[in-house]
PDB file of N, CA and C in Angstrom:
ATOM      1  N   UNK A   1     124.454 129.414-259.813  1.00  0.00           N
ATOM      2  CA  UNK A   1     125.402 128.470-259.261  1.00  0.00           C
ATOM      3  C   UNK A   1     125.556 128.747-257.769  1.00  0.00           C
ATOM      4  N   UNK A   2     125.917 127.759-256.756  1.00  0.00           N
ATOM      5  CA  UNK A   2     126.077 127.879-255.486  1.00  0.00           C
ATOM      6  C   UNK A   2     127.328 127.090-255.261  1.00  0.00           C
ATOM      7  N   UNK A   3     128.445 127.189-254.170  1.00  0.00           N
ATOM      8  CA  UNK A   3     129.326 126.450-254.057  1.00  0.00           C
ATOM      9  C   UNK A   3     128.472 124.596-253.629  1.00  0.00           C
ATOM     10  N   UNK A   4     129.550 123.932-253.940  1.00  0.00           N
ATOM     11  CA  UNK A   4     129.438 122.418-253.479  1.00  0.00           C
ATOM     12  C   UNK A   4     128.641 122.215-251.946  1.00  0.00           C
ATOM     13  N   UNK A   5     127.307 121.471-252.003  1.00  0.00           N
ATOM     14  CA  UNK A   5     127.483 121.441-250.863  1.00  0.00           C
ATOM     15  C   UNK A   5     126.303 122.543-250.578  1.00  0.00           C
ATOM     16  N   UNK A   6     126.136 123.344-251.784  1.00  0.00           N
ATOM     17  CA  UNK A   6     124.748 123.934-251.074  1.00  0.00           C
ATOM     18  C   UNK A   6     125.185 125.145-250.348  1.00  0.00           C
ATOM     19  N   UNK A   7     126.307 125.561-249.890  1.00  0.00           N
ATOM     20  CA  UNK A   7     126.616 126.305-249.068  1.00  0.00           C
ATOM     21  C   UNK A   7     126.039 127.701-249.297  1.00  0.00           C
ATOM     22  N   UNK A   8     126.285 128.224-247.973  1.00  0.00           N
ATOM     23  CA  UNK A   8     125.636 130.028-247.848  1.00  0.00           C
ATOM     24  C   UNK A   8     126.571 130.217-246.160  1.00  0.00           C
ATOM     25  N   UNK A   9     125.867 131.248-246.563  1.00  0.00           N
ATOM     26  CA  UNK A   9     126.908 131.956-244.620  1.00  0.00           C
ATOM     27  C   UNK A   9     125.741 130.778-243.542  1.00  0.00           C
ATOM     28  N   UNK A  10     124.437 131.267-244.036  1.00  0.00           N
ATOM     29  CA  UNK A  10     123.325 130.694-243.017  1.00  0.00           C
ATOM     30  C   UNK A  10     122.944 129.502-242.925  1.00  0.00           C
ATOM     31  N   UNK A  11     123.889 129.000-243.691  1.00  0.00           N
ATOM     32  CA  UNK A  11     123.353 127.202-243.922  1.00  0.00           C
ATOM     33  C   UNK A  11     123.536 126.433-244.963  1.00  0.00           C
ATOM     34  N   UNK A  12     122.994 125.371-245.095  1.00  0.00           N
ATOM     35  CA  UNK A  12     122.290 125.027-246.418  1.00  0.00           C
ATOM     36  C   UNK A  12     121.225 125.232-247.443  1.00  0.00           C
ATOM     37  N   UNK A  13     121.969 126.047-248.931  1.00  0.00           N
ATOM     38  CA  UNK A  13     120.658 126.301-249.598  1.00  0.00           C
ATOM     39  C   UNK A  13     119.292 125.096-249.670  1.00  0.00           C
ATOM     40  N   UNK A  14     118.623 125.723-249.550  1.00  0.00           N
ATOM     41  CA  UNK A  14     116.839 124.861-249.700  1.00  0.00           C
ATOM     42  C   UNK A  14     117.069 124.096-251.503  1.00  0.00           C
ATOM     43  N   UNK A  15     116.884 122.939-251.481  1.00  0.00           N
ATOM     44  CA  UNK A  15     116.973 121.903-252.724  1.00  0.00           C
ATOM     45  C   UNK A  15     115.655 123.187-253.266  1.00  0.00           C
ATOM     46  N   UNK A  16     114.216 123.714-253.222  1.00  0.00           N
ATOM     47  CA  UNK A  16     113.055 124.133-253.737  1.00  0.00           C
ATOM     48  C   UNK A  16     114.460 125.552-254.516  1.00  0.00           C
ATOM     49  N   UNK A  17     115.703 125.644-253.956  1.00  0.00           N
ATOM     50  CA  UNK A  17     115.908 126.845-255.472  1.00  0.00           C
ATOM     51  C   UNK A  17     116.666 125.748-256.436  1.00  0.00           C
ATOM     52  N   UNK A  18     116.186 125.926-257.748  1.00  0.00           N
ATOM     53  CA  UNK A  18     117.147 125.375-258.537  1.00  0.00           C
ATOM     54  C   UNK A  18     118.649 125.801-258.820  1.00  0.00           C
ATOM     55  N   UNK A  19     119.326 125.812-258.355  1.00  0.00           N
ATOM     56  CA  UNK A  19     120.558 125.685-258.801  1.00  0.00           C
ATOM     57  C   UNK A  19     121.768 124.434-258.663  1.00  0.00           C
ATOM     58  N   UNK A  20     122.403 124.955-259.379  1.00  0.00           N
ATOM     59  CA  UNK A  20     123.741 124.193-259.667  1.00  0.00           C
ATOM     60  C   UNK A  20     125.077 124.159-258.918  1.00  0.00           C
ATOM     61  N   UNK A  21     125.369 122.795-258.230  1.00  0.00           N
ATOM     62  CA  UNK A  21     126.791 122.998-257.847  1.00  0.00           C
ATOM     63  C   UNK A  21     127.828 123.597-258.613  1.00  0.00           C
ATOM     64  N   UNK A  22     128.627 123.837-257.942  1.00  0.00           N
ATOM     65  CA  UNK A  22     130.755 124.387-258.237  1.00  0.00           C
ATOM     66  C   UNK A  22     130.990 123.347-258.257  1.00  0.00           C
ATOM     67  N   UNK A  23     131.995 122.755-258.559  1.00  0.00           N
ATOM     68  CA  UNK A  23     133.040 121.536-258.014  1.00  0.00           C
ATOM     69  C   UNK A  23     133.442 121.710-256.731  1.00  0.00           C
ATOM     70  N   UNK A  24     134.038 123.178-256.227  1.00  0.00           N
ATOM     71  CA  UNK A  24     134.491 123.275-255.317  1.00  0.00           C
ATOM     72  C   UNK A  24     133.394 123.801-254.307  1.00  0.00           C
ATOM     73  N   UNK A  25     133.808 124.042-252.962  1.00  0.00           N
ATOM     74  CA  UNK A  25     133.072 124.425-251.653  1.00  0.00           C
ATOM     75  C   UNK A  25     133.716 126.089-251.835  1.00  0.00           C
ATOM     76  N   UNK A  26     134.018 126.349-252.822  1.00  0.00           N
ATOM     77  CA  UNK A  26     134.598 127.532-252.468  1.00  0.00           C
ATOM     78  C   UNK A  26     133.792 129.166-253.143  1.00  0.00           C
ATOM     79  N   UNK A  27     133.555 129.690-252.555  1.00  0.00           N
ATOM     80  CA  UNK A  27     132.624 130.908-252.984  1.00  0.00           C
ATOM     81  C   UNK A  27     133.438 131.776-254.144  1.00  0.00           C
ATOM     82  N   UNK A  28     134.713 132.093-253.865  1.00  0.00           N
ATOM     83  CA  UNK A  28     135.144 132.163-255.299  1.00  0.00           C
ATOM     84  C   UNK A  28     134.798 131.782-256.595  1.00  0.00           C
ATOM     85  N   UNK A  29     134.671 130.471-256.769  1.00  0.00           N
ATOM     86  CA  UNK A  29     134.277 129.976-257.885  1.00  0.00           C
ATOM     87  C   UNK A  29     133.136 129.960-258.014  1.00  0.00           C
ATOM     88  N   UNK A  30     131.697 130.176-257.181  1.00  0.00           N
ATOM     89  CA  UNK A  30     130.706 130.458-257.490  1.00  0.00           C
ATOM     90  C   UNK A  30     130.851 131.922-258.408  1.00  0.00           C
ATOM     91  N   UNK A  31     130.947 132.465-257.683  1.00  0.00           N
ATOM     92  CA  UNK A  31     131.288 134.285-258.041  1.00  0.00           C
ATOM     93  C   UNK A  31     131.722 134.220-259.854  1.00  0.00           C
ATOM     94  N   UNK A  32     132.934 133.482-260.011  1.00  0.00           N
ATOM     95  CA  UNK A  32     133.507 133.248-261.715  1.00  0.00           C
ATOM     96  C   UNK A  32     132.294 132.831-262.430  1.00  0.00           C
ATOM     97  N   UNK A  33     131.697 131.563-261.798  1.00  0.00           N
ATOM     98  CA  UNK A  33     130.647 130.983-262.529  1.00  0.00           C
ATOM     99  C   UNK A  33     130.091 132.057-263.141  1.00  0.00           C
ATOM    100  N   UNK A  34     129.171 132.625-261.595  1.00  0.00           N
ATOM    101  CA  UNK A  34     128.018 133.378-261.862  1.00  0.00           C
ATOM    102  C   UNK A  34     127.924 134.247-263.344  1.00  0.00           C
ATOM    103  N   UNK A  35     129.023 134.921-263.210  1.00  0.00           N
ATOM    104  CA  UNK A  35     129.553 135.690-263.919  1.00  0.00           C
ATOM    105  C   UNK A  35     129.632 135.451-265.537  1.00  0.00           C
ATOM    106  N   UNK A  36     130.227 134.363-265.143  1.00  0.00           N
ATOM    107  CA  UNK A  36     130.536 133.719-266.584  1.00  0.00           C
ATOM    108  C   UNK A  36     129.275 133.052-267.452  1.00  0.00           C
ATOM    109  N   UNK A  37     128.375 132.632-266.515  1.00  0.00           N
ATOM    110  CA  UNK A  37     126.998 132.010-267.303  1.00  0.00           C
ATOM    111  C   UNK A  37     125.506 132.840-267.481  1.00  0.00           C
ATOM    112  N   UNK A  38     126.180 134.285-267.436  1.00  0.00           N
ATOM    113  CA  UNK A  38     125.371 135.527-267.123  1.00  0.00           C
ATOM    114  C   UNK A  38     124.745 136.196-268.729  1.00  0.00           C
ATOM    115  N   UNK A  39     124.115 136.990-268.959  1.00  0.00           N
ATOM    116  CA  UNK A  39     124.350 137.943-269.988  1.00  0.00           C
ATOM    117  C   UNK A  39     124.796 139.239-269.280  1.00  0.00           C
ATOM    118  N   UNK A  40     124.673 139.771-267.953  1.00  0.00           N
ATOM    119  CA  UNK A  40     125.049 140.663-267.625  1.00  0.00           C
ATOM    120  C   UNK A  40     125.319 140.589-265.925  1.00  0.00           C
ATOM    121  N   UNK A  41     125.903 141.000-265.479  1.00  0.00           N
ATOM    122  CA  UNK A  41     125.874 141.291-263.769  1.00  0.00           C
ATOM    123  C   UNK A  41     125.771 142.871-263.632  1.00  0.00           C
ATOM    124  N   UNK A  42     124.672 142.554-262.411  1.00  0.00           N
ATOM    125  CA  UNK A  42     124.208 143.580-261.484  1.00  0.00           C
ATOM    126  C   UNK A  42     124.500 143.663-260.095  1.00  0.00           C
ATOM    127  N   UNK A  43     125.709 144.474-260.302  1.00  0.00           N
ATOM    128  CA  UNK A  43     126.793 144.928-258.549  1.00  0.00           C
ATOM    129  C   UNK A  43     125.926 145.793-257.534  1.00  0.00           C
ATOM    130  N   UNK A  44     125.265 145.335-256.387  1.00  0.00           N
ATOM    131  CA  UNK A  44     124.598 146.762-255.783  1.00  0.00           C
ATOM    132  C   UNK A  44     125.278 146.113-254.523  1.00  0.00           C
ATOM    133  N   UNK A  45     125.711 147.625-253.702  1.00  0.00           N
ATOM    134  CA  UNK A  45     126.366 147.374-252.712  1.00  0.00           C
ATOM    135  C   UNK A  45     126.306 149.152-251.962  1.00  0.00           C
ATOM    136  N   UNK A  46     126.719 148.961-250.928  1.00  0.00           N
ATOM    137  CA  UNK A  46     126.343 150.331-250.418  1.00  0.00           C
ATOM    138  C   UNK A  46     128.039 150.941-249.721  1.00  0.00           C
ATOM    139  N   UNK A  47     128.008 152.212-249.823  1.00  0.00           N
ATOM    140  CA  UNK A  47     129.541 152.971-249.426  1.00  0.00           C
ATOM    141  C   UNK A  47     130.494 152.169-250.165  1.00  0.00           C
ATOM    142  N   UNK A  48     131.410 151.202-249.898  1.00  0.00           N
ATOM    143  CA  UNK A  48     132.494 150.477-250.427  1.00  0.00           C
ATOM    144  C   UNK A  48     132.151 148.963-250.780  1.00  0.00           C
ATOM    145  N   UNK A  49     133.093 148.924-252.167  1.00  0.00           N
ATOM    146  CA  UNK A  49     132.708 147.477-252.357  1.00  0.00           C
ATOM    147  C   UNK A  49     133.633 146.607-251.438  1.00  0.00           C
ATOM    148  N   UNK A  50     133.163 145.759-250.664  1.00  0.00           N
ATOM    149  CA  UNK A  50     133.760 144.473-250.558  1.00  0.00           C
ATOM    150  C   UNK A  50     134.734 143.505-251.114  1.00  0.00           C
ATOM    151  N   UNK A  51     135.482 142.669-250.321  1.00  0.00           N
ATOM    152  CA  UNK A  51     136.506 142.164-251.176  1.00  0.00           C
ATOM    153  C   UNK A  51     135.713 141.057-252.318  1.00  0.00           C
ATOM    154  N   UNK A  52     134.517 140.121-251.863  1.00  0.00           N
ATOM    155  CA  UNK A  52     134.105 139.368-252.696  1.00  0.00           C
ATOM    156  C   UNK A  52     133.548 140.539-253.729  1.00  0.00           C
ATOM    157  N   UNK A  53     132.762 141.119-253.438  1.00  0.00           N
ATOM    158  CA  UNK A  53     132.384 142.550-254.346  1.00  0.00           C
ATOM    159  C   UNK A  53     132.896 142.631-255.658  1.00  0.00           C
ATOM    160  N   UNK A  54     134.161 143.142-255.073  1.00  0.00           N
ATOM    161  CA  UNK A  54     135.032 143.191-255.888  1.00  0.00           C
ATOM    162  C   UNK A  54     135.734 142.706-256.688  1.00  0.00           C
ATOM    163  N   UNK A  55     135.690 141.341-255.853  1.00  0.00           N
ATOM    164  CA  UNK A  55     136.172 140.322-257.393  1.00  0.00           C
ATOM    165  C   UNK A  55     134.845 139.842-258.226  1.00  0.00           C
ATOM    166  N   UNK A  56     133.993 139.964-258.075  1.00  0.00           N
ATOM    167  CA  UNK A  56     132.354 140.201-259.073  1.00  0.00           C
ATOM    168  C   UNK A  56     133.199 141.207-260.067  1.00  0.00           C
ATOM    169  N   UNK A  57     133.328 142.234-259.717  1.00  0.00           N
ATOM    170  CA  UNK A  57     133.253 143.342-260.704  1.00  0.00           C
ATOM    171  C   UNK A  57     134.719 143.198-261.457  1.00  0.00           C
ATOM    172  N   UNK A  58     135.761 142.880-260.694  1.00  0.00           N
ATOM    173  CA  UNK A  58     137.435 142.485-261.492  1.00  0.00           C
ATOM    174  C   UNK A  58     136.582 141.411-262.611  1.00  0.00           C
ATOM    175  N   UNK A  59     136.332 140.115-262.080  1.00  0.00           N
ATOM    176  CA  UNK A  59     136.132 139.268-262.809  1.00  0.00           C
ATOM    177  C   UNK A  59     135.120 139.827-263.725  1.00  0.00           C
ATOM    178  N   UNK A  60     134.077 140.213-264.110  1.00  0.00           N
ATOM    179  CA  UNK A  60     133.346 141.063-264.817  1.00  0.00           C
ATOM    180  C   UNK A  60     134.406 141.439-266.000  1.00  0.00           C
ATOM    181  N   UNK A  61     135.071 142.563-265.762  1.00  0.00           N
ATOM    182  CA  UNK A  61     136.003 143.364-266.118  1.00  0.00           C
ATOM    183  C   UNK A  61     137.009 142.347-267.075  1.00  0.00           C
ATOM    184  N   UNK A  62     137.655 141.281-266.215  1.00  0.00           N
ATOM    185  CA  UNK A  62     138.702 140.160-267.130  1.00  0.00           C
ATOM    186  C   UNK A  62     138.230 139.569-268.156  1.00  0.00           C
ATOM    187  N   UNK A  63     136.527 139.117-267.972  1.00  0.00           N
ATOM    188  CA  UNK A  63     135.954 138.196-268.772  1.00  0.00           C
ATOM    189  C   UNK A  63     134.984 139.300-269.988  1.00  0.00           C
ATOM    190  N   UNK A  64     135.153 140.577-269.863  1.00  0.00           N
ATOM    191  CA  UNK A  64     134.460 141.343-270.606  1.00  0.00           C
ATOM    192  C   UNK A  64     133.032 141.468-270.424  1.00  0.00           C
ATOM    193  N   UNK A  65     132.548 141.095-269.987  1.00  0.00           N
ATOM    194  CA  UNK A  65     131.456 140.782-269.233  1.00  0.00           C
ATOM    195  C   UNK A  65     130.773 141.843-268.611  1.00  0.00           C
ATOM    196  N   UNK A  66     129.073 142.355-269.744  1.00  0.00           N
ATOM    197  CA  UNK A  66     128.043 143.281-269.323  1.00  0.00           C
ATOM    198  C   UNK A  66     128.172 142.959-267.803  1.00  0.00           C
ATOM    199  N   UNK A  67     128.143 144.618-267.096  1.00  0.00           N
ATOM    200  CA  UNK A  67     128.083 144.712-266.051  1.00  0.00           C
ATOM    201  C   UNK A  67     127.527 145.741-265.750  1.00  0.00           C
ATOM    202  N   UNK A  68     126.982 146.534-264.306  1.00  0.00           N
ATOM    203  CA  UNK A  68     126.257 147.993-263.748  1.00  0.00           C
ATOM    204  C   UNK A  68     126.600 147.897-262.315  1.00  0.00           C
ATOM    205  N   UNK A  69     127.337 148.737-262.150  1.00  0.00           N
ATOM    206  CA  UNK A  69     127.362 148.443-260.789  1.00  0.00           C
ATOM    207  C   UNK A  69     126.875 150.016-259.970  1.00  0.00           C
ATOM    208  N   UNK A  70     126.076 149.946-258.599  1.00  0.00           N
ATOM    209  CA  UNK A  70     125.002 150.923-258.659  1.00  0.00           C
ATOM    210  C   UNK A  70     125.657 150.898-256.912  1.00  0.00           C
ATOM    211  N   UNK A  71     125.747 151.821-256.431  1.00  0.00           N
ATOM    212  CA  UNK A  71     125.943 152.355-254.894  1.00  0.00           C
ATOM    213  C   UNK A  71     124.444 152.438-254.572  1.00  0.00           C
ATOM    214  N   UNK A  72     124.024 151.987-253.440  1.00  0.00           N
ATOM    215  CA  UNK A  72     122.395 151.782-253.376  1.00  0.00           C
ATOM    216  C   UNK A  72     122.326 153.079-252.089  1.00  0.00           C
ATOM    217  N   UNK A  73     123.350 153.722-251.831  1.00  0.00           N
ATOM    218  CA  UNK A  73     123.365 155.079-251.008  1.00  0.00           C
ATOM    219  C   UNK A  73     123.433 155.726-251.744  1.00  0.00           C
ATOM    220  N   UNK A  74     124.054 156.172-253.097  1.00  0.00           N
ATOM    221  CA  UNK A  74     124.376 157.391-253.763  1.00  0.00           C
ATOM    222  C   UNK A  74     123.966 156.396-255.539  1.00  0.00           C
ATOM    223  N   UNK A  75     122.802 156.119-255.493  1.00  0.00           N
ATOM    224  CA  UNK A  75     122.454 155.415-257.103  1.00  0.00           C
ATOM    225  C   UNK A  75     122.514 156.805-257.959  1.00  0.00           C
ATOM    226  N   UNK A  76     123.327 156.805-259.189  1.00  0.00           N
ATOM    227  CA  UNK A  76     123.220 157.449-260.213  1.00  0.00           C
ATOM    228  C   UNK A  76     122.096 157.551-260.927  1.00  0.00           C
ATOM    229  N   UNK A  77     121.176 158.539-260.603  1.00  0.00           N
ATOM    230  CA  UNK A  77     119.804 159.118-261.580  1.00  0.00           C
ATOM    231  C   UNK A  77     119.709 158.958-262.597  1.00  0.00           C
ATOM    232  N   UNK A  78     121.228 159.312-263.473  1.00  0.00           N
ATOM    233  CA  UNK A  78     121.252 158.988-265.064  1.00  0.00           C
ATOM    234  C   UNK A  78     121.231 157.528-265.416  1.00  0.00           C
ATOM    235  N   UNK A  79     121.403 156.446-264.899  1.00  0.00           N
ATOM    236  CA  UNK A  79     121.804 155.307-265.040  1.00  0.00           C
ATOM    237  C   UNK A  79     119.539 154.401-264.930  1.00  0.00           C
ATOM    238  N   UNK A  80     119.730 154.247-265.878  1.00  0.00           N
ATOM    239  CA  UNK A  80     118.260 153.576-266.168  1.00  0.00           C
ATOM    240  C   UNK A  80     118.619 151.789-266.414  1.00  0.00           C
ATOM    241  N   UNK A  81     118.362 151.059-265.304  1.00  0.00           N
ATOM    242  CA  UNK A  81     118.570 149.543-265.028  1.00  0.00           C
ATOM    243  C   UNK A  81     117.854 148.421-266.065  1.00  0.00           C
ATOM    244  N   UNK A  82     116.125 149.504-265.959  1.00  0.00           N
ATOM    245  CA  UNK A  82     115.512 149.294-267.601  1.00  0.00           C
ATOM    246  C   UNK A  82     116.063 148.546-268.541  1.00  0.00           C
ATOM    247  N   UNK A  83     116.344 150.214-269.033  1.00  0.00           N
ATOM    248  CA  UNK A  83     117.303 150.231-270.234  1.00  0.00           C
ATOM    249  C   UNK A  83     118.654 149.541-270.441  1.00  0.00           C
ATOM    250  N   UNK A  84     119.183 149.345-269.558  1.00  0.00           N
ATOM    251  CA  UNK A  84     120.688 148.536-269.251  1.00  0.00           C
ATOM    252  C   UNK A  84     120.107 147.135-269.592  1.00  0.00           C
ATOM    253  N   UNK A  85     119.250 146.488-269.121  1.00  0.00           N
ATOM    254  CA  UNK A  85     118.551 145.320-268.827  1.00  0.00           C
ATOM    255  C   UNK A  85     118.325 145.065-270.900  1.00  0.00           C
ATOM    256  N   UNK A  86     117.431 145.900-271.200  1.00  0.00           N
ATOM    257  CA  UNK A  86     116.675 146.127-272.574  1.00  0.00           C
ATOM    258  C   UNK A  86     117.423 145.747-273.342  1.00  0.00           C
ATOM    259  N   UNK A  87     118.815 147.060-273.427  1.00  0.00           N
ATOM    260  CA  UNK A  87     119.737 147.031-274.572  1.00  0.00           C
ATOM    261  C   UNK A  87     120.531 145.984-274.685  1.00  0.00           C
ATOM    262  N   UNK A  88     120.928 145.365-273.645  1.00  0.00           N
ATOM    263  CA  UNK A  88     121.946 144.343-273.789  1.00  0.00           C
ATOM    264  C   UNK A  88     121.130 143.095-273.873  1.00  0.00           C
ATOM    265  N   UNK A  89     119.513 143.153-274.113  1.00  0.00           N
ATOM    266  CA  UNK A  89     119.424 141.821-273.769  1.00  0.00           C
ATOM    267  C   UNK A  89     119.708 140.999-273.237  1.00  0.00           C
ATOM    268  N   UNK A  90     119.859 141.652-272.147  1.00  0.00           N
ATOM    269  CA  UNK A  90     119.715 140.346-271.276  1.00  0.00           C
ATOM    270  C   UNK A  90     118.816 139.621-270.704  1.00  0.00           C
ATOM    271  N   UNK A  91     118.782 137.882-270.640  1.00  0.00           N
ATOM    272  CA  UNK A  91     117.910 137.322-270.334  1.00  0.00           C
ATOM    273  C   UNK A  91     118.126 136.608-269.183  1.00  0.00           C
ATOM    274  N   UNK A  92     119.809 136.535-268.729  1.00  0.00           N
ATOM    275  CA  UNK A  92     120.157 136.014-267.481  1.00  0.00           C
ATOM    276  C   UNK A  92     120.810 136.743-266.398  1.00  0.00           C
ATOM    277  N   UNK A  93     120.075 137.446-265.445  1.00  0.00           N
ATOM    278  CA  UNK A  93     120.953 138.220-264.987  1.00  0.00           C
ATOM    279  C   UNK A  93     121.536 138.117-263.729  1.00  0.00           C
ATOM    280  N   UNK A  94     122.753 138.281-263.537  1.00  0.00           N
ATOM    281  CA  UNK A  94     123.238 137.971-262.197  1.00  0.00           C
ATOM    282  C   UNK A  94     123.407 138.855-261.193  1.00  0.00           C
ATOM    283  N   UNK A  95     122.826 138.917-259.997  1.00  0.00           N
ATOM    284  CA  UNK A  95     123.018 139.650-259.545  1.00  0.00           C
ATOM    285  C   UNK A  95     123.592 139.711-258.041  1.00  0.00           C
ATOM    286  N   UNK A  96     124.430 140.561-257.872  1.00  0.00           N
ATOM    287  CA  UNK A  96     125.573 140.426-256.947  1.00  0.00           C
ATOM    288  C   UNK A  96     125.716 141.502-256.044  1.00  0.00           C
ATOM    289  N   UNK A  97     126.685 141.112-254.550  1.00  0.00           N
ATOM    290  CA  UNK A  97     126.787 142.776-253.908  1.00  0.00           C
ATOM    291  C   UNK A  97     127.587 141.695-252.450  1.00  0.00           C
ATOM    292  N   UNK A  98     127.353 142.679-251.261  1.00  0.00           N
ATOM    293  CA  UNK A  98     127.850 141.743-250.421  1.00  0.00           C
ATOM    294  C   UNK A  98     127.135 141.361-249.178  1.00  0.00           C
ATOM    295  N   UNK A  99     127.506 140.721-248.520  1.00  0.00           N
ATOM    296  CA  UNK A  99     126.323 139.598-247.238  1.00  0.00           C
ATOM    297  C   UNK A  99     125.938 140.397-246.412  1.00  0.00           C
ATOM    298  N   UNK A 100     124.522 140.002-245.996  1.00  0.00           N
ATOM    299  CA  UNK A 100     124.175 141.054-244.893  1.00  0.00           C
ATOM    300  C   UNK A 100     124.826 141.149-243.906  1.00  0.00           C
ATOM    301  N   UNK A 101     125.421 140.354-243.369  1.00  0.00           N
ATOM    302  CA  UNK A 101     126.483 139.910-242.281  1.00  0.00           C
ATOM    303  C   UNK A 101     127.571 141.164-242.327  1.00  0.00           C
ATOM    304  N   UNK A 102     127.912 141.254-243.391  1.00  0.00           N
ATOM    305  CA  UNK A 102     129.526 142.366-244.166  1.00  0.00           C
ATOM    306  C   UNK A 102     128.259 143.596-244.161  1.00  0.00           C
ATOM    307  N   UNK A 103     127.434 144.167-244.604  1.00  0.00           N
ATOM    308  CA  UNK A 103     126.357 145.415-245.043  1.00  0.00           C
ATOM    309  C   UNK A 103     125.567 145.377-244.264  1.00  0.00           C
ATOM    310  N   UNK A 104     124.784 145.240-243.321  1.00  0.00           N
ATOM    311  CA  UNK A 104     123.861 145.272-242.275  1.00  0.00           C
ATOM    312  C   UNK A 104     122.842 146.088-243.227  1.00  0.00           C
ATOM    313  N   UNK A 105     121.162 145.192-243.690  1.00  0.00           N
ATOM    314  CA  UNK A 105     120.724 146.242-243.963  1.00  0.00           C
ATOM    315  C   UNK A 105     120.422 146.195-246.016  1.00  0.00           C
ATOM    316  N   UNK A 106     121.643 145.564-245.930  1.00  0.00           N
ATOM    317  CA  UNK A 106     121.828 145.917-247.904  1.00  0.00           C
ATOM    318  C   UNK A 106     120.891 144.504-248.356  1.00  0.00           C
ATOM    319  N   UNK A 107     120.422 143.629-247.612  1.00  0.00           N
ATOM    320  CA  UNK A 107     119.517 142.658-248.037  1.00  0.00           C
ATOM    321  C   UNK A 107     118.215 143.092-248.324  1.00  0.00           C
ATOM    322  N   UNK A 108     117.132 144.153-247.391  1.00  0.00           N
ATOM    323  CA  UNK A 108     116.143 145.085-247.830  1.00  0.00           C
ATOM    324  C   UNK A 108     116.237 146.126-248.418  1.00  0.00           C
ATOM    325  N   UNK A 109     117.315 146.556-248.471  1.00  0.00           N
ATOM    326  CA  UNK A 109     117.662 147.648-249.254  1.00  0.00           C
ATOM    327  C   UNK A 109     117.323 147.324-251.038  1.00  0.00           C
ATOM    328  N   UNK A 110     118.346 146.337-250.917  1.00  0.00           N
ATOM    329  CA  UNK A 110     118.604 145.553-252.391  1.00  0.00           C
ATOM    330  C   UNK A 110     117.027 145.214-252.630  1.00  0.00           C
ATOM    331  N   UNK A 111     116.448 144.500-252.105  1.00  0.00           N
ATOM    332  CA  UNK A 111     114.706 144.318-252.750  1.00  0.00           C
ATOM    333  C   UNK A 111     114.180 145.517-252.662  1.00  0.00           C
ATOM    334  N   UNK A 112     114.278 146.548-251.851  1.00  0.00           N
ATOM    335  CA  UNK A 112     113.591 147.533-252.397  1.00  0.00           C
ATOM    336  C   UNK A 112     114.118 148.131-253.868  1.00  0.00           C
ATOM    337  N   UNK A 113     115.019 148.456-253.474  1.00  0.00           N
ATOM    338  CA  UNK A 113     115.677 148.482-255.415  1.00  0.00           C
ATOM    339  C   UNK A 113     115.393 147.871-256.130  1.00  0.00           C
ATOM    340  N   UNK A 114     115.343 146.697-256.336  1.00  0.00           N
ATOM    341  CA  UNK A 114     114.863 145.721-257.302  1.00  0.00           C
ATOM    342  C   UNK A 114     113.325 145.770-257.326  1.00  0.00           C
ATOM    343  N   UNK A 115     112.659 145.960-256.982  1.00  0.00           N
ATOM    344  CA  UNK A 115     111.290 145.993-256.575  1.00  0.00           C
ATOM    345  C   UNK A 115     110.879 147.226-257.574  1.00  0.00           C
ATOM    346  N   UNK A 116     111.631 148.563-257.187  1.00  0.00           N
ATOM    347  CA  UNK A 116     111.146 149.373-258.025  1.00  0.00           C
ATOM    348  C   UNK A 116     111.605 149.833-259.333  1.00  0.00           C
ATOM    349  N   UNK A 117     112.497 149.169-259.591  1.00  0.00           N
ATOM    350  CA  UNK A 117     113.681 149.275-261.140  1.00  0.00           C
ATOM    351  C   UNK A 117     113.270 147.823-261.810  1.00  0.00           C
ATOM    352  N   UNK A 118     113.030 146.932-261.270  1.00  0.00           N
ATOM    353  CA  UNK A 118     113.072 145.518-262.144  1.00  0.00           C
ATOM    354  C   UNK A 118     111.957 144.700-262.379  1.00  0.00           C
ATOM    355  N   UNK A 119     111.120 144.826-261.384  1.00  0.00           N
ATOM    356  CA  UNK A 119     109.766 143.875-261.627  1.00  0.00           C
ATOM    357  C   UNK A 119     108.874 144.400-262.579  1.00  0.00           C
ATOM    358  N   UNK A 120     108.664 145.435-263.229  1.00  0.00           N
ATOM    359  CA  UNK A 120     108.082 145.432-264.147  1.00  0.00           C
ATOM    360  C   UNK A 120     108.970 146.230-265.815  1.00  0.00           C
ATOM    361  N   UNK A 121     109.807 144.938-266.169  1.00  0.00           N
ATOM    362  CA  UNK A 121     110.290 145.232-267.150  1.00  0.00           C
ATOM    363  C   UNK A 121     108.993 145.000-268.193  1.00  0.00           C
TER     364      UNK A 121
END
């Protein structure tokens, strides 16, 4: 889901991703969506979460809602994304953290993580 309108910090999303409007223009309610039409969310964010961050992971939390949330400076060794991914079956996963704009940096960071934990489930 994306707010109304296509929106992002940098523009207008490109029509070539499929997704779905909000009703509203408001990034909040993307965030609930996301969440809500998920089998699981995946929080990566670096030092402190963020206020949108954070309501990812509250809302997570309200709606009961599989979640992992991973510090991409200090990632927990014991914590296998795999296996998180495996057991819960999940087939939709959302994944969340905060703007490069707010993290300088956490946009390559985050694909390198994903790159080496997720592409070959």
């Amino acid at each position: 889901m994306c707010p109304k309108g296509r929106l992002a910090e940098d523009g207008k999303i490109s029509e070539k991703y499929l997704l779905s409007e909000t009703s509203t223009s408001e990034y909040t309610q993307r965030t609930i969506e996301n969440v809500k039409l998920s089998d699981g969310t995946l929080i990566l964010f670096k030092d402190e979460m963020g206020k949108g961050t954070r309501l990812t992971l509250e809302t997570a939390r309200k709606l009961n809602r599989p979640f992992l949330s991973i510090n991409l400076d200090r990632p927990d060794k014991s914590v296998s994304l795999k296996s998180w991914i495996k057991n819960l079956q999940i087939k939709i996963l959302n994944i969340a953290g905060p703007r490069e704009s707010n993290q300088p940096g956490i946009y390559l960071q985050t694909i390198k993580f994903l790159e080496k934990h997720i592409i070959y489930l």
